[in-house]
N, C-alpha and C. Protein backbone atom coordinates (compact mmCIF):
# COMPACT_ATOMS: atom_id res chain seq x y z
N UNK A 1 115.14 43.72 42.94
CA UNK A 1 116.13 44.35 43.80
C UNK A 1 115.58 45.67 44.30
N UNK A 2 115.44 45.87 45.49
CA UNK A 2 115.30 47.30 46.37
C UNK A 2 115.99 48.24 46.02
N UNK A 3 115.53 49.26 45.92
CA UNK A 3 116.74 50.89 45.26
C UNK A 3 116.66 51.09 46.80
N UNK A 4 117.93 52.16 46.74
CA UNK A 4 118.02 52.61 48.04
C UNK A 4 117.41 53.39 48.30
N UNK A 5 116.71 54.59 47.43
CA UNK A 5 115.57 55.00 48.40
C UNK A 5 114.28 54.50 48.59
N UNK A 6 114.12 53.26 47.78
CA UNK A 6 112.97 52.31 48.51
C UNK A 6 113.19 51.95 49.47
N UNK A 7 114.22 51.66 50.21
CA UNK A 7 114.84 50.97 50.85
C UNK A 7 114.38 52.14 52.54
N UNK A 8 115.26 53.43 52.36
CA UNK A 8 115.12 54.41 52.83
C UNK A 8 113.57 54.64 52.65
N UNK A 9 112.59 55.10 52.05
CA UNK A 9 110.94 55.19 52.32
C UNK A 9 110.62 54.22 53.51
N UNK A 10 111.05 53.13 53.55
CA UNK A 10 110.47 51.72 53.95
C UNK A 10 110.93 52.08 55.46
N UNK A 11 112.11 52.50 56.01
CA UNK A 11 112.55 52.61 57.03
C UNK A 11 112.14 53.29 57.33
N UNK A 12 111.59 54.52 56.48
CA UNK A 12 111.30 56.11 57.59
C UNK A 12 109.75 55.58 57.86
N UNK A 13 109.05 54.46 57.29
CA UNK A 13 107.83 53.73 57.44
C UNK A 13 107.64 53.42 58.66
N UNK A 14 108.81 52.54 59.19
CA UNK A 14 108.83 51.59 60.14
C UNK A 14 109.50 52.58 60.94
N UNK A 15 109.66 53.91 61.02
CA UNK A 15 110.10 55.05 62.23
C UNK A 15 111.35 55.25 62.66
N UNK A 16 112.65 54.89 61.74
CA UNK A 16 113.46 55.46 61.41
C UNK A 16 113.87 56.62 62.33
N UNK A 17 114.74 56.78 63.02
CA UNK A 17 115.08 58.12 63.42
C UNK A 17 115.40 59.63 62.91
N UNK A 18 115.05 60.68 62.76
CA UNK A 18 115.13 61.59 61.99
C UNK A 18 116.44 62.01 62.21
N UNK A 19 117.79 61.87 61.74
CA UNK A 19 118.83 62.77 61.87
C UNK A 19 119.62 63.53 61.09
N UNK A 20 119.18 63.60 59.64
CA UNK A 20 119.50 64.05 58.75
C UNK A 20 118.13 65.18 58.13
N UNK A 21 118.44 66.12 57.06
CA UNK A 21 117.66 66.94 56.63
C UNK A 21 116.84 66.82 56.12
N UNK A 22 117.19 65.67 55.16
CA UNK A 22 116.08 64.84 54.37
C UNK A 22 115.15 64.03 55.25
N UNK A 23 115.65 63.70 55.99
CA UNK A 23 114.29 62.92 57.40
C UNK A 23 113.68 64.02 57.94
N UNK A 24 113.39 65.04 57.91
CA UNK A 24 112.58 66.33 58.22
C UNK A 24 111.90 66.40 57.38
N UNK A 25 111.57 66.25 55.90
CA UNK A 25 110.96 66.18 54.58
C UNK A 25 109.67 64.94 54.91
N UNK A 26 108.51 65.42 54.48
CA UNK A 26 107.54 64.37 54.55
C UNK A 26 108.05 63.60 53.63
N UNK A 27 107.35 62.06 53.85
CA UNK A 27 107.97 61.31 52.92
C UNK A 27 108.40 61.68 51.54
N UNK A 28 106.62 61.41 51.21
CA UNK A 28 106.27 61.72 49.84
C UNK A 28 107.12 62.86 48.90
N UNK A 29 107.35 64.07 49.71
CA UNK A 29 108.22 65.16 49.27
C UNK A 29 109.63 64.91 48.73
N UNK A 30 109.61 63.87 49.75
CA UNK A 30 111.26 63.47 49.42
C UNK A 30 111.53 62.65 48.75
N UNK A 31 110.84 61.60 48.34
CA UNK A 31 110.90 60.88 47.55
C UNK A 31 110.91 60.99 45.97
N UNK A 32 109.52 61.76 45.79
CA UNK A 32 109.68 62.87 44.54
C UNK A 32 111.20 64.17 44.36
N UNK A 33 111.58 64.89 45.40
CA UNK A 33 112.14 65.17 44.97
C UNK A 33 113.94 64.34 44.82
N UNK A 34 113.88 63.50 45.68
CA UNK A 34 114.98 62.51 45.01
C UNK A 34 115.10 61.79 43.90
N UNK A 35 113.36 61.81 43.48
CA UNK A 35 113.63 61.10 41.51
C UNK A 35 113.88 62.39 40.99
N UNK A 36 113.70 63.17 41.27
CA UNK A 36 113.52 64.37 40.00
C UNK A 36 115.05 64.57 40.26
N UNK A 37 115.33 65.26 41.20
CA UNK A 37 116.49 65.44 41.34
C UNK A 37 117.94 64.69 40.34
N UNK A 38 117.61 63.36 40.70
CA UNK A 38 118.39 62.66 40.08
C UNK A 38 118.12 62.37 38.06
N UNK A 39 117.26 62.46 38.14
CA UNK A 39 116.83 62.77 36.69
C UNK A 39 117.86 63.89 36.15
N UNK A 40 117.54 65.03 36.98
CA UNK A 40 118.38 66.18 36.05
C UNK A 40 120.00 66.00 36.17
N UNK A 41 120.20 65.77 37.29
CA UNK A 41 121.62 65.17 37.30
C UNK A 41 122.44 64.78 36.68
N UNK A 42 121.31 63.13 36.64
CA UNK A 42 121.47 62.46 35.65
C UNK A 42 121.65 62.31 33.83
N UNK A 43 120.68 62.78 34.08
CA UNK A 43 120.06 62.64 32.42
C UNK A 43 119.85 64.32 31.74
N UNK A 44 119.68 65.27 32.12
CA UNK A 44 119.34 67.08 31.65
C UNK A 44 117.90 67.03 32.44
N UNK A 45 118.21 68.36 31.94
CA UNK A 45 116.69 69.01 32.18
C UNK A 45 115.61 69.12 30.70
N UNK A 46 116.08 68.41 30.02
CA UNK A 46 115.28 68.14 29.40
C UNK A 46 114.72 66.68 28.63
N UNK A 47 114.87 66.21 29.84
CA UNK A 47 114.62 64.62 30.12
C UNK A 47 112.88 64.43 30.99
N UNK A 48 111.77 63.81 30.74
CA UNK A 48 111.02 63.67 31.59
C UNK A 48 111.47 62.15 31.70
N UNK A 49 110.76 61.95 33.39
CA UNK A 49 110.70 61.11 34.14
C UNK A 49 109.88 59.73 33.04
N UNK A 50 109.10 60.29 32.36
CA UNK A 50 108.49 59.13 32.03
C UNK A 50 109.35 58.26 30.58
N UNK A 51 110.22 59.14 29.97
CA UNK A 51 111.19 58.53 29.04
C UNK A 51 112.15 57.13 29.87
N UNK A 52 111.88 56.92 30.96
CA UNK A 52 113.06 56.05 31.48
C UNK A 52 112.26 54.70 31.49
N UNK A 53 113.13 53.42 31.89
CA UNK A 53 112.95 52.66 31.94
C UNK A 53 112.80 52.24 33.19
N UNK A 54 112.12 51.47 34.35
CA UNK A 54 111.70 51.18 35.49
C UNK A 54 113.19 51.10 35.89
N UNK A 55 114.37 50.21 35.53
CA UNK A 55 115.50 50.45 35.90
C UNK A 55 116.53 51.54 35.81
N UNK A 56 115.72 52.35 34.72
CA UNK A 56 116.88 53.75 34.89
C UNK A 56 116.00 54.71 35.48
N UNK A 57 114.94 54.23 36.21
CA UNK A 57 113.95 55.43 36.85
C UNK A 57 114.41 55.11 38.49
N UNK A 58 115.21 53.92 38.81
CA UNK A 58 115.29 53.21 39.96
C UNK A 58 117.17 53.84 39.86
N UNK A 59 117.62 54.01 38.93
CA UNK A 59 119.08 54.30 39.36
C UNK A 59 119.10 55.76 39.15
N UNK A 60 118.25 56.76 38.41
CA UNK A 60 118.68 58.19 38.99
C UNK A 60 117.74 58.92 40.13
N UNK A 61 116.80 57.57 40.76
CA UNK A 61 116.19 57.84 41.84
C UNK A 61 117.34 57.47 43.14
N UNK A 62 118.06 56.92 42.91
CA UNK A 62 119.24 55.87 43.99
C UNK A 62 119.99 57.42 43.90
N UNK A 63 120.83 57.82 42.92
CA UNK A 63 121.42 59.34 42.72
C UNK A 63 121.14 60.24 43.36
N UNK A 64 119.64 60.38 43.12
CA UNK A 64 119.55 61.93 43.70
C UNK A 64 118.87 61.53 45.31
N UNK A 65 118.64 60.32 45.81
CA UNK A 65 118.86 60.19 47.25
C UNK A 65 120.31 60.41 47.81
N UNK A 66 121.16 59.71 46.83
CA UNK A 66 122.62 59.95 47.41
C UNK A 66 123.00 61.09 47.66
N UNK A 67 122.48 62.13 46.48
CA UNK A 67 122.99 63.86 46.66
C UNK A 67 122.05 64.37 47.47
N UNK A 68 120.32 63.81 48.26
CA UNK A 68 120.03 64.91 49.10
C UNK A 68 120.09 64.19 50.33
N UNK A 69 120.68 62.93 50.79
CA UNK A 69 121.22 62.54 51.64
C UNK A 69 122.76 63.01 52.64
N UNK A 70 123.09 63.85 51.47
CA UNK A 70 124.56 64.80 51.96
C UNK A 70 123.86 66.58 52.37
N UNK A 71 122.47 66.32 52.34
CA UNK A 71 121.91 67.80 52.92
C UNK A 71 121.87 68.57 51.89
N UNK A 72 121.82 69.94 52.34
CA UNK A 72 121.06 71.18 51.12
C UNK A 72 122.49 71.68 50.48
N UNK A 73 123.63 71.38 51.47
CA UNK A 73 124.43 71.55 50.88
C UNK A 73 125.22 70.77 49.34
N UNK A 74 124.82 69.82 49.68
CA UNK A 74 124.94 68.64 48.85
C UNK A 74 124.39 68.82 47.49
N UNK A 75 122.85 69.09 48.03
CA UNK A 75 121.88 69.62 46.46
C UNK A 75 122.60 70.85 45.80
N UNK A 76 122.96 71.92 46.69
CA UNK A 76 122.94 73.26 45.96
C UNK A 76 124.29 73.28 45.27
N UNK A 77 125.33 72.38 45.48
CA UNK A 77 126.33 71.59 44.40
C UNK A 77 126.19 71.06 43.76
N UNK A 78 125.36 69.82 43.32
CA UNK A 78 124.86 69.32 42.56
C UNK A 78 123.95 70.48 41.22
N UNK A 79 123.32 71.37 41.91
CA UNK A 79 122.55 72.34 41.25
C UNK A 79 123.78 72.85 40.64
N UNK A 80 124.74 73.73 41.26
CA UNK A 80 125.68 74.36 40.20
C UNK A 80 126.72 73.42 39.33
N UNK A 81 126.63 72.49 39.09
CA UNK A 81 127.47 71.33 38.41
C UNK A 81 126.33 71.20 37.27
N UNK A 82 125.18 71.86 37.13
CA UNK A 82 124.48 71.34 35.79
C UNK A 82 124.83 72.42 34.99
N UNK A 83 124.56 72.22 33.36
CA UNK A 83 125.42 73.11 32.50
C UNK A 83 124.37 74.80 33.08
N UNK A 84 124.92 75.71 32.32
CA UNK A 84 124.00 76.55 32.65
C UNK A 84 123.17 76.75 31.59
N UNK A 85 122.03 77.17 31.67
CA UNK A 85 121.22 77.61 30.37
C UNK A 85 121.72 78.85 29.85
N UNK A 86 121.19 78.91 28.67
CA UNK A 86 120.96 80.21 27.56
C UNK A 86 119.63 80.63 28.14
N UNK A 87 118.63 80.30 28.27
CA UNK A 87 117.22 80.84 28.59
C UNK A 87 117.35 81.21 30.38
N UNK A 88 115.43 81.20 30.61
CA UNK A 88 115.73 81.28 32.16
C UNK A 88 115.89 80.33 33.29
N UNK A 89 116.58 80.95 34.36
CA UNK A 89 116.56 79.92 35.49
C UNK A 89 115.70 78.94 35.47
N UNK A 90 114.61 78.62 35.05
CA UNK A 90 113.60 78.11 35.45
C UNK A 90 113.99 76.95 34.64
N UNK A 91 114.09 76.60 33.21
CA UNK A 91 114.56 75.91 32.35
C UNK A 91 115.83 75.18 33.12
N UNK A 92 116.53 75.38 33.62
CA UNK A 92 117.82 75.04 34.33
C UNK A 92 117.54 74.14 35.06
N UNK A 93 116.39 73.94 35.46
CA UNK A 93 116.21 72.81 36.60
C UNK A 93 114.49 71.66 35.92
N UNK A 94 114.46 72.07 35.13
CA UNK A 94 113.79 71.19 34.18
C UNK A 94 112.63 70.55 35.00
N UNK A 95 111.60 69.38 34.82
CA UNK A 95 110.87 68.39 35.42
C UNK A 95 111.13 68.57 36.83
N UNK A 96 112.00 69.06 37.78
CA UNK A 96 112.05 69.41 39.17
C UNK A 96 111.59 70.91 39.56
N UNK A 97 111.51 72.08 38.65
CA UNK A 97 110.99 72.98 38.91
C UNK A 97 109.58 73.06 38.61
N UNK A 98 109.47 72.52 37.54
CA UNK A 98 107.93 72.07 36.92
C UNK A 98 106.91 71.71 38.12
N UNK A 99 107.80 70.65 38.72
CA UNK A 99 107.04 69.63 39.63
C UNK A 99 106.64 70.71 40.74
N UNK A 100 107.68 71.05 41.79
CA UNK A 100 107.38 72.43 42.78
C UNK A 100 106.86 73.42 42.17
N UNK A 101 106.49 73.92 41.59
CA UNK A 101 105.10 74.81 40.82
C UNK A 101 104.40 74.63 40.43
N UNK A 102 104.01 73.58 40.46
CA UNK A 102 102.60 73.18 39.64
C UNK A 102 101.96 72.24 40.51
N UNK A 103 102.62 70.96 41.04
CA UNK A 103 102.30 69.88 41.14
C UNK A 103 102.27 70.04 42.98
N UNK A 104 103.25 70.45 43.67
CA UNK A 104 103.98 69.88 45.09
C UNK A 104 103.28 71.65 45.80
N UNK A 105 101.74 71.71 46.01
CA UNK A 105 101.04 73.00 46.37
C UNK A 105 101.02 73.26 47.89
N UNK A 106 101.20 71.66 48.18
CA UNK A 106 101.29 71.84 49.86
C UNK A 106 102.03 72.41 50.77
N UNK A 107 102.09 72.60 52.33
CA UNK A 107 103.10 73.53 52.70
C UNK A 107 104.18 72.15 52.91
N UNK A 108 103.80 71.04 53.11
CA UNK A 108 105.24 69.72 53.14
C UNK A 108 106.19 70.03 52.06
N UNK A 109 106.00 70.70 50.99
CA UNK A 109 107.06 70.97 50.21
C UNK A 109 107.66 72.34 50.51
N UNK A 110 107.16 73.36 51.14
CA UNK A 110 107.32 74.68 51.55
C UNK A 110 109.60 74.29 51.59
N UNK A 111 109.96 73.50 52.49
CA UNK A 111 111.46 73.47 52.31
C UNK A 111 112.03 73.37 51.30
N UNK A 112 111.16 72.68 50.16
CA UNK A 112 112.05 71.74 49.07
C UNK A 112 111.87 73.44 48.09
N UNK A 113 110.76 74.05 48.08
CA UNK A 113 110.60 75.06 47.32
C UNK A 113 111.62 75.89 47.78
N UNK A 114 111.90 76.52 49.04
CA UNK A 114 112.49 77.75 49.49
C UNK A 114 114.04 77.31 48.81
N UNK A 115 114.15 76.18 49.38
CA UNK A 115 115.54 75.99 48.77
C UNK A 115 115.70 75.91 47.17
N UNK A 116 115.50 76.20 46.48
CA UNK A 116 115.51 75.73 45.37
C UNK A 116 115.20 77.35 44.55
N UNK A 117 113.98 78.20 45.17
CA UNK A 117 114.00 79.19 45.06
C UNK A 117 115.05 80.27 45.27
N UNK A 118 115.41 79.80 46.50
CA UNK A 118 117.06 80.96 47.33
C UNK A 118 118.46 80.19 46.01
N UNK A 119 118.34 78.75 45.71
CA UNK A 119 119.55 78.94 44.30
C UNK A 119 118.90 79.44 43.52
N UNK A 120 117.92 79.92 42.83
CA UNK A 120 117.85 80.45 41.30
C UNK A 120 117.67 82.26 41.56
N UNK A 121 117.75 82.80 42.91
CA UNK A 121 117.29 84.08 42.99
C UNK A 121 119.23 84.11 43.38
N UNK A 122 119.44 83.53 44.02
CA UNK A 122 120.70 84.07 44.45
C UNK A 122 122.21 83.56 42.90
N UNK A 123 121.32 82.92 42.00
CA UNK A 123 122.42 82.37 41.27
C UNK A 123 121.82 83.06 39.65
N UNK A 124 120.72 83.47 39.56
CA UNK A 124 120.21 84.15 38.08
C UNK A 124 119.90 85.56 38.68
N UNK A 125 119.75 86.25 37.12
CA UNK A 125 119.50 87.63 36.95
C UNK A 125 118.05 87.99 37.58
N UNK A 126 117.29 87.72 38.68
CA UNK A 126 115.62 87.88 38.76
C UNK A 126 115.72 88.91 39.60
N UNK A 127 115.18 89.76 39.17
CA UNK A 127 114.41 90.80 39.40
C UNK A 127 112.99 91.12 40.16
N UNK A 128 113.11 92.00 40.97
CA UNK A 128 111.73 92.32 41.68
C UNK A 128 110.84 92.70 41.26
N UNK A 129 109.47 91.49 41.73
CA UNK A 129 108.55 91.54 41.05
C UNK A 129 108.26 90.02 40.18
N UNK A 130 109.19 89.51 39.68
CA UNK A 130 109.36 87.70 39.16
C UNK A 130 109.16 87.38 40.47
N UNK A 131 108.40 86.75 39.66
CA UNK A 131 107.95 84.93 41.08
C UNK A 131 108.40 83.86 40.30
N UNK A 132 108.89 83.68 41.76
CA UNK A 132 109.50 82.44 41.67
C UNK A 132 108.81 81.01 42.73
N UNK A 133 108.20 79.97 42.09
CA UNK A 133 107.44 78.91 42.63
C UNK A 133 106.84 79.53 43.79
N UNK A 134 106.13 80.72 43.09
CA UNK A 134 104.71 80.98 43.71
C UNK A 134 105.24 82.08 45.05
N UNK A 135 106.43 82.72 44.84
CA UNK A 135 106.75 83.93 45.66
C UNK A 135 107.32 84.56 45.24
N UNK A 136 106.85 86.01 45.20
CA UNK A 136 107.35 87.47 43.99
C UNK A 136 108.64 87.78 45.11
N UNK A 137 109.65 87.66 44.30
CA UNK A 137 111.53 88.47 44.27
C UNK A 137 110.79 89.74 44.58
N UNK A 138 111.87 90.36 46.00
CA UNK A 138 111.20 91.71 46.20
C UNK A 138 112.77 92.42 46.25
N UNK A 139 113.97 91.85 46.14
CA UNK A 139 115.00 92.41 45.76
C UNK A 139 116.01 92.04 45.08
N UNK A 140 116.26 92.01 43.84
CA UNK A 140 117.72 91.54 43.03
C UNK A 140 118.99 91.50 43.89
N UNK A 141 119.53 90.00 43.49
CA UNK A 141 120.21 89.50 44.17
C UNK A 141 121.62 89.47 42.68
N UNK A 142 121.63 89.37 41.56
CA UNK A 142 122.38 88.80 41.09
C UNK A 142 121.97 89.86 39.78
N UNK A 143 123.06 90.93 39.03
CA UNK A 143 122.68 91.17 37.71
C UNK A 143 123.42 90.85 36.38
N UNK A 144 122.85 90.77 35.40
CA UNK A 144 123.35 90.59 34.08
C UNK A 144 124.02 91.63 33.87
N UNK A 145 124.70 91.65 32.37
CA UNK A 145 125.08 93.30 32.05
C UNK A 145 123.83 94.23 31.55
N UNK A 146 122.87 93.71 30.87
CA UNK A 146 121.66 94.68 31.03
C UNK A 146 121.21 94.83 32.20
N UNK A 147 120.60 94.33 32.88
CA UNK A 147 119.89 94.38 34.14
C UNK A 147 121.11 95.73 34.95
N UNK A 148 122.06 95.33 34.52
CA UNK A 148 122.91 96.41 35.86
C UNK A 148 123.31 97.97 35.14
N UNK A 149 123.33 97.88 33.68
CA UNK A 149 123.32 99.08 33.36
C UNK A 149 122.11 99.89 32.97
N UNK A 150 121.45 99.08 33.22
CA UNK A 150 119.75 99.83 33.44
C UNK A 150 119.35 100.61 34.49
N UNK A 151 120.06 99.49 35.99
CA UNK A 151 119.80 99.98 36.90
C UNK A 151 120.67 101.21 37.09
N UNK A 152 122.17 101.44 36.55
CA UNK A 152 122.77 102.37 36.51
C UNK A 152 122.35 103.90 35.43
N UNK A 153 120.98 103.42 34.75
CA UNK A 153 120.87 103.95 33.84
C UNK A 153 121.63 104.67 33.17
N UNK A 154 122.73 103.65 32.33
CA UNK A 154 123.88 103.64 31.48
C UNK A 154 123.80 102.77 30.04
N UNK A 155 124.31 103.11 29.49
CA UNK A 155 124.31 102.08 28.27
C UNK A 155 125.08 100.90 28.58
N UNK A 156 124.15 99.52 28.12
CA UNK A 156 124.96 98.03 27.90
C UNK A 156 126.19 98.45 27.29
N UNK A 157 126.39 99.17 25.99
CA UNK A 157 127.16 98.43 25.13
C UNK A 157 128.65 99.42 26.18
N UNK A 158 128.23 100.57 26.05
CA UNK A 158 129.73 101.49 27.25
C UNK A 158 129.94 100.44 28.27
N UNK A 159 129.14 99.76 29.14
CA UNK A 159 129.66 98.97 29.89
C UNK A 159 130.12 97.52 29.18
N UNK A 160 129.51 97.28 28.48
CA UNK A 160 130.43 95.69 27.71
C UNK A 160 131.71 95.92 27.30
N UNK A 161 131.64 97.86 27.09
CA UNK A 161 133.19 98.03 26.30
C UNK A 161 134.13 98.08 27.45
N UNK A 162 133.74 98.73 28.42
CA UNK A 162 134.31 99.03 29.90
C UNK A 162 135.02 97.75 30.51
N UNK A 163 134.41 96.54 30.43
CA UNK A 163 134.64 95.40 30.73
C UNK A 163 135.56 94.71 30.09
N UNK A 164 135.64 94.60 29.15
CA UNK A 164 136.19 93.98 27.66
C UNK A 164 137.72 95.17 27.91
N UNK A 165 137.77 96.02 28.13
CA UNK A 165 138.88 97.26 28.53
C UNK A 165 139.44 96.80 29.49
N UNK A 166 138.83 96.40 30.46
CA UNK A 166 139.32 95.89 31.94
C UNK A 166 140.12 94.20 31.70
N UNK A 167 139.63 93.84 30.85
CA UNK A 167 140.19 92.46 30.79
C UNK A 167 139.17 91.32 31.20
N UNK A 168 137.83 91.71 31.02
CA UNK A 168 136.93 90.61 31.22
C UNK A 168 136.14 90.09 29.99
């Protein structure tokens, strides 16, 4: 049986019309990132791709075509619907961040990175100066309670109490 994004590869083969976001994505890009995608979705981020079975590698590849078939908007929901970590952003997106930093060097992935980069800078504590899949944060977007009473050069714990006073 054909998965649907075999199905989808095969068409954008045979020249498919580009009208969606994901048809702007070289194949290959997209294809990878629709297994990975659906992996974490699916299964955590601390699942590799190679633990699955050809049929459960074929149904959270079908998944995460379905979620980047609804556009970036689609993904960057999907992204905040996974639990959040205790550690860093980076951990949060498991075997799909791995892959865009290490593996996906070309500029055909240049979209799949930016996006993926703009959720973890605009949704974690990173700081200027952290790189992120190979481009240094040159301004904090998002702070913790350390990170912000540092920058206030104030004490954490006066502001945890401040907060906790306020009703948070």
């Amino acid at each position: 049986a054909s998965s649907e994004l075999s199905s989808y590869i095969e068409a954008r083969a045979m020249g498919a019309p580009v009208t969606r976001w994901i048809d702007t994505l070289e194949c290959n890009a997209a294809g990878c990132f629709c297994e990975l995608l659906g992996l974490l979705v699916d299964r955590g981020a601390d699942v590799g791709i190679s633990a699955l079975t050809e049929g459960e590698r074929r149904e959270v590849s079908d998944n995460g075509y379905r979620i980047t078939s609804g556009g970036t908007k689609d993904v960057l929901k999907a992204f905040g619907a996974l639990p959040r970590p205790k550690v860093k952003s980076k951990a949060h997106l498991g075997s799909l961040y791995q892959w865009l930093n290490r593996s996906a060097i070309d500029a055909q992935y240049d979209p799949l990175k930016d996006l993926v980069r703009d959720y973890i800078v605009e949704t974690f504590p990173v700081g200027p100066g952290e790189a992120i899949l190979g481009q240094v944060v040159e301004q904090r977007r998002i702070h913790n309670l350390t990170t912000f009473a540092r920058g206030c050069r104030a004490s954490a714990k006066r502001f945890r109490q401040a907060l906790v006073a306020a009703g948070f």
